[in-house]
PDB file of N, CA and C in Angstrom:
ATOM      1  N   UNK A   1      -8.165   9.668  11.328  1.00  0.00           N
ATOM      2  CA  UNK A   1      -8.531   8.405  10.720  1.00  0.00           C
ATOM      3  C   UNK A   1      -7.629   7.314  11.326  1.00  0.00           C
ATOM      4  N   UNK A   2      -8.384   6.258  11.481  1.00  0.00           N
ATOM      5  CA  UNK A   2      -7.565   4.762  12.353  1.00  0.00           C
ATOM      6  C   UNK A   2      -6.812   4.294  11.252  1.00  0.00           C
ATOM      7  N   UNK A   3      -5.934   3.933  11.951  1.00  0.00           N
ATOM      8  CA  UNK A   3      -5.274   2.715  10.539  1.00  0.00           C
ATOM      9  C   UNK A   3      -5.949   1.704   9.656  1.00  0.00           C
ATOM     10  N   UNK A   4      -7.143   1.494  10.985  1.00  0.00           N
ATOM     11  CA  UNK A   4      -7.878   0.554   9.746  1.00  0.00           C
ATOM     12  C   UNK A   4      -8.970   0.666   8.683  1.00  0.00           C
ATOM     13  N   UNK A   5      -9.059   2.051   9.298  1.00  0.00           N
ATOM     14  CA  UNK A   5     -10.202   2.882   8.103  1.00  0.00           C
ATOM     15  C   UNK A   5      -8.883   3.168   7.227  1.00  0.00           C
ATOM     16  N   UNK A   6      -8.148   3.857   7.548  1.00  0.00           N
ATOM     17  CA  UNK A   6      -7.233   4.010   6.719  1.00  0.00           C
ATOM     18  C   UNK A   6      -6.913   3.037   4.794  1.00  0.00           C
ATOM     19  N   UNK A   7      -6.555   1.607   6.026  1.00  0.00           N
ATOM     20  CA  UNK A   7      -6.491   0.829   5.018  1.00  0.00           C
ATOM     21  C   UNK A   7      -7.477   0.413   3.928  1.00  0.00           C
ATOM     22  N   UNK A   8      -9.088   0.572   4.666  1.00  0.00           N
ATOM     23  CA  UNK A   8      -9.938   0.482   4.183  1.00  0.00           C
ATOM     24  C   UNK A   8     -10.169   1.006   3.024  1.00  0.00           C
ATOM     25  N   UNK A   9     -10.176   2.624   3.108  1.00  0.00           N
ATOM     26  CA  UNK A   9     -10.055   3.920   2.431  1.00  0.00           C
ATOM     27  C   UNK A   9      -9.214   3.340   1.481  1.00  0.00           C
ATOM     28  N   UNK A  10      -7.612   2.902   1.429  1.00  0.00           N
ATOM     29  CA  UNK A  10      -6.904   2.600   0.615  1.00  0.00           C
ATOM     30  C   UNK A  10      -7.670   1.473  -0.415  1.00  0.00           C
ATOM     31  N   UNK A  11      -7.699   0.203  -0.118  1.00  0.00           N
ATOM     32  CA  UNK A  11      -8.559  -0.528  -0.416  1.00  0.00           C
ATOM     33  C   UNK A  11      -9.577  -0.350  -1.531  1.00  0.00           C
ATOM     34  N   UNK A  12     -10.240   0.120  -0.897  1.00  0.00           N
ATOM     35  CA  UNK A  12     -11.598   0.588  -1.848  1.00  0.00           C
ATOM     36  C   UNK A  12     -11.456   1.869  -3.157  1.00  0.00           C
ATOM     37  N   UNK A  13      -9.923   2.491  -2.906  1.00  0.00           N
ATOM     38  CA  UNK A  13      -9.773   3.358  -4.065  1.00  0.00           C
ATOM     39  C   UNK A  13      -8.926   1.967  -4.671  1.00  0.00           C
ATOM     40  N   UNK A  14      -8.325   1.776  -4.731  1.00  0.00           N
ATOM     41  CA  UNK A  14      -7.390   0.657  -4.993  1.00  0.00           C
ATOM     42  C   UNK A  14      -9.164  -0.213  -6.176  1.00  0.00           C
ATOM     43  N   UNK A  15      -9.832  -0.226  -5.671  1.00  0.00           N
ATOM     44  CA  UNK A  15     -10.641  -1.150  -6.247  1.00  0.00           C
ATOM     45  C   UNK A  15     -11.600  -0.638  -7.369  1.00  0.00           C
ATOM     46  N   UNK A  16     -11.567   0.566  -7.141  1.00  0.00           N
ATOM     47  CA  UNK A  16     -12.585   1.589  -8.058  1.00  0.00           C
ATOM     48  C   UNK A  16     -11.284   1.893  -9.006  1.00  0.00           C
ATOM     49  N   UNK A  17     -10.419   1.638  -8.729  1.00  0.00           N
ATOM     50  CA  UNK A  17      -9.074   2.471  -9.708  1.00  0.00           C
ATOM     51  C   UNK A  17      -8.074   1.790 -10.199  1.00  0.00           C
ATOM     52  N   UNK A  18      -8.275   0.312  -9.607  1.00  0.00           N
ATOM     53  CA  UNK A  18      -7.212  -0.646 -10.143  1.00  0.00           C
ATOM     54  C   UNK A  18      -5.778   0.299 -10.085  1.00  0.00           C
ATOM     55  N   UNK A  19      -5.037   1.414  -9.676  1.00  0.00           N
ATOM     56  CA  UNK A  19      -4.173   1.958  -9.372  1.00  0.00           C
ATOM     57  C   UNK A  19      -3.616   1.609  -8.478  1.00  0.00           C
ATOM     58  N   UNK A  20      -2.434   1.188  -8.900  1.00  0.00           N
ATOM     59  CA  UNK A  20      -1.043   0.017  -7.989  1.00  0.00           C
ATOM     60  C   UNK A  20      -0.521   1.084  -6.704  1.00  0.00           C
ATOM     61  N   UNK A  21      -0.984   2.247  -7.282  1.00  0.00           N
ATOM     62  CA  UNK A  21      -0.393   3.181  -6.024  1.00  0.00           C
ATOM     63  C   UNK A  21      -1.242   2.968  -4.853  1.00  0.00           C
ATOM     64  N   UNK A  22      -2.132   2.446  -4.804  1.00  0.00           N
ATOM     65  CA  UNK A  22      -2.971   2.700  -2.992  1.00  0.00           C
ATOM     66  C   UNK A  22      -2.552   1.528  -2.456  1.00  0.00           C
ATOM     67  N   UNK A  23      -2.266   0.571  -3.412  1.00  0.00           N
ATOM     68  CA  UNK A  23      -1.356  -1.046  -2.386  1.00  0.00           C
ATOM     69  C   UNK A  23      -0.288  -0.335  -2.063  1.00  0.00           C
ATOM     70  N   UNK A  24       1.041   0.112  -2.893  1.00  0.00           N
ATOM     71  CA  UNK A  24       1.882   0.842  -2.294  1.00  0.00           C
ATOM     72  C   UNK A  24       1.875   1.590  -1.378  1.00  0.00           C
ATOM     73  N   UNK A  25       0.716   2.374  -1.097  1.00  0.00           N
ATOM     74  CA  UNK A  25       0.847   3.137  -0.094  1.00  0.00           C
ATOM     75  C   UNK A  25       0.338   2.828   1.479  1.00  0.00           C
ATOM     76  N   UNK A  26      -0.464   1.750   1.054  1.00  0.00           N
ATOM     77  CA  UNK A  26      -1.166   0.478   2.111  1.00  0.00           C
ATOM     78  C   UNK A  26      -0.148  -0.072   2.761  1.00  0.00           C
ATOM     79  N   UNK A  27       0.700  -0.793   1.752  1.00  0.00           N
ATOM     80  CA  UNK A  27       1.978  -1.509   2.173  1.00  0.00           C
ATOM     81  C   UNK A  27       3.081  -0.720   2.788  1.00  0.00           C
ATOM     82  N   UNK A  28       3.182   0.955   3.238  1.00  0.00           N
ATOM     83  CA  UNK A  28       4.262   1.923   3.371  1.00  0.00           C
ATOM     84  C   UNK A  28       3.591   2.035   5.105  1.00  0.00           C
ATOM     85  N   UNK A  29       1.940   2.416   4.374  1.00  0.00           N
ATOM     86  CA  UNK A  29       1.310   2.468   6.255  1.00  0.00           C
ATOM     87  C   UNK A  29       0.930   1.056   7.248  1.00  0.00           C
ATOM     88  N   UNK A  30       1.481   0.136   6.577  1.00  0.00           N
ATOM     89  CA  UNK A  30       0.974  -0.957   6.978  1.00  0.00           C
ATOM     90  C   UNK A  30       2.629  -1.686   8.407  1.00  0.00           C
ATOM     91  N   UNK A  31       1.876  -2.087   9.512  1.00  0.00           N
ATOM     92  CA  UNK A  31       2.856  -2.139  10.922  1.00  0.00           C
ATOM     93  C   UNK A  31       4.245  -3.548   9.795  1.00  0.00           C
ATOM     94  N   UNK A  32       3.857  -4.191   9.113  1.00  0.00           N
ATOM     95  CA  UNK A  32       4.497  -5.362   8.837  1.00  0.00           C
ATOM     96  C   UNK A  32       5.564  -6.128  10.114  1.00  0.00           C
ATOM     97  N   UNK A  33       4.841  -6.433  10.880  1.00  0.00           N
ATOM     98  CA  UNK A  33       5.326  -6.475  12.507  1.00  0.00           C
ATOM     99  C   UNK A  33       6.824  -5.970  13.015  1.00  0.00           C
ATOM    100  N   UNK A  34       6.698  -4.846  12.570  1.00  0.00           N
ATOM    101  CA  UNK A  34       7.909  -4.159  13.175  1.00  0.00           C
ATOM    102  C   UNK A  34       9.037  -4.635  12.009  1.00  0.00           C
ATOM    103  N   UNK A  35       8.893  -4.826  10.700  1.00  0.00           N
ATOM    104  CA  UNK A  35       9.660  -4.661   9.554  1.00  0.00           C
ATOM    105  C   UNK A  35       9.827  -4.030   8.477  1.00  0.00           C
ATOM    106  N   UNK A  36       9.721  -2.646   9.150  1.00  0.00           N
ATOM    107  CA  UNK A  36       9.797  -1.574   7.865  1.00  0.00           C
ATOM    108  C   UNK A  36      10.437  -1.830   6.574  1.00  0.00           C
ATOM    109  N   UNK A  37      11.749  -2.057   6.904  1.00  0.00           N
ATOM    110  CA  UNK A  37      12.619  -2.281   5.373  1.00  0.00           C
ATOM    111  C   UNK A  37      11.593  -3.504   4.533  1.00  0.00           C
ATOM    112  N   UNK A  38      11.090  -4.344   5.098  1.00  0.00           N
ATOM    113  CA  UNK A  38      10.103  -5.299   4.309  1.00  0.00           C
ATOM    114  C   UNK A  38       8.901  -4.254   3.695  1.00  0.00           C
ATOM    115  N   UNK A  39       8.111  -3.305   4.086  1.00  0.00           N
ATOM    116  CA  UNK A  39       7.209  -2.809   3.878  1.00  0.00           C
ATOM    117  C   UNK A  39       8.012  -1.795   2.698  1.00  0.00           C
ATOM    118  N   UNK A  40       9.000  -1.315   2.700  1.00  0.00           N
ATOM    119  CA  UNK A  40       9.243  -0.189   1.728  1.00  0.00           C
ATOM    120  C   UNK A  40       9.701  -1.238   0.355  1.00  0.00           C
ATOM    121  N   UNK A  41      10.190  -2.264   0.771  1.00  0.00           N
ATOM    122  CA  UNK A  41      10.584  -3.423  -0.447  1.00  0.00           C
ATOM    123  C   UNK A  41       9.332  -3.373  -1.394  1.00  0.00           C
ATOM    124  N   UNK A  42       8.368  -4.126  -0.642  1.00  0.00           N
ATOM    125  CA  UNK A  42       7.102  -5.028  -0.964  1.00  0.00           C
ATOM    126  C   UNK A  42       6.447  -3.246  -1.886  1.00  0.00           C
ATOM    127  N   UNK A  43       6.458  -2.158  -1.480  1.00  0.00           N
ATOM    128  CA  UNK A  43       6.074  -0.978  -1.790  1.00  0.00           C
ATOM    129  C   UNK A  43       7.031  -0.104  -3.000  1.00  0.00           C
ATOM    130  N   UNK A  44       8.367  -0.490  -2.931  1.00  0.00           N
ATOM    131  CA  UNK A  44       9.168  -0.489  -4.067  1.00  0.00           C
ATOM    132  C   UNK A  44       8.826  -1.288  -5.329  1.00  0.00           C
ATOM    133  N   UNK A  45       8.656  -2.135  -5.098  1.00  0.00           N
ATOM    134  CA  UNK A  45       8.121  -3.230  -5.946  1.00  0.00           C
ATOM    135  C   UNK A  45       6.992  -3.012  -6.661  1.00  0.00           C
ATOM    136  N   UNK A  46       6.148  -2.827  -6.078  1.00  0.00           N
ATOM    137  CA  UNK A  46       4.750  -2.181  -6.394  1.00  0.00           C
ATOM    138  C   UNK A  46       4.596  -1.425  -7.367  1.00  0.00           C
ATOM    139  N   UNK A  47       5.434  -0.094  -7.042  1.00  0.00           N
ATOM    140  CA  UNK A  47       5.154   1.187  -7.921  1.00  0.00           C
ATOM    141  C   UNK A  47       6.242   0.851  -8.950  1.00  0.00           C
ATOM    142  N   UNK A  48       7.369   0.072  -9.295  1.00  0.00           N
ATOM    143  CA  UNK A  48       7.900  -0.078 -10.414  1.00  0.00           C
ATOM    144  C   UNK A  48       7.637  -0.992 -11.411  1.00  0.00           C
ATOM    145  N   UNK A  49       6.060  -1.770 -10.898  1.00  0.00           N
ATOM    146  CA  UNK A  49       5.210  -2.510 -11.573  1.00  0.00           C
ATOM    147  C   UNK A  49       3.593  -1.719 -12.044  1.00  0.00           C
ATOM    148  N   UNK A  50       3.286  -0.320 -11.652  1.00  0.00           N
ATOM    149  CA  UNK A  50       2.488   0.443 -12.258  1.00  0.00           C
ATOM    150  C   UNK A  50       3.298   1.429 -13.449  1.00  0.00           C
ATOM    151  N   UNK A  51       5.325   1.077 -13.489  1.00  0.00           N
ATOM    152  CA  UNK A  51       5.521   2.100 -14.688  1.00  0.00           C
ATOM    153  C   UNK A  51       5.208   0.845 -16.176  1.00  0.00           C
ATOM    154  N   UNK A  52       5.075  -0.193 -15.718  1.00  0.00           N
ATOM    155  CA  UNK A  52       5.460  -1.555 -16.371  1.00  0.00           C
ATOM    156  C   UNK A  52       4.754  -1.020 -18.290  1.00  0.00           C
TER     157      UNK A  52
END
């Protein structure tokens, strides 16, 4: 699977499921132009707003 089906895939469960986990995990596989530590932030963030 491409990254951008990938994201797609993410996406569309994300939308049937309103579940904060497939942005998180979007945002973990996602290039954020060569700023990982930004992508695990933005993805930290995320999932400690689905324990909310």
């Amino acid at each position: 699977m491409t990254l951008e089906e990938n994201m797609k895939s993410l996406w569309n469960k994300y939308l049937e499921t309103k579940d904060i986990k497939y942005l998180a995990e979007a945002c973990e596989k996602a290039p954020f132009f060569g700023q990982k530590d930004m992508a695990k932030e933005i993805s930290k963030i995320l999932r400690s707003k689905k324990s909310d």
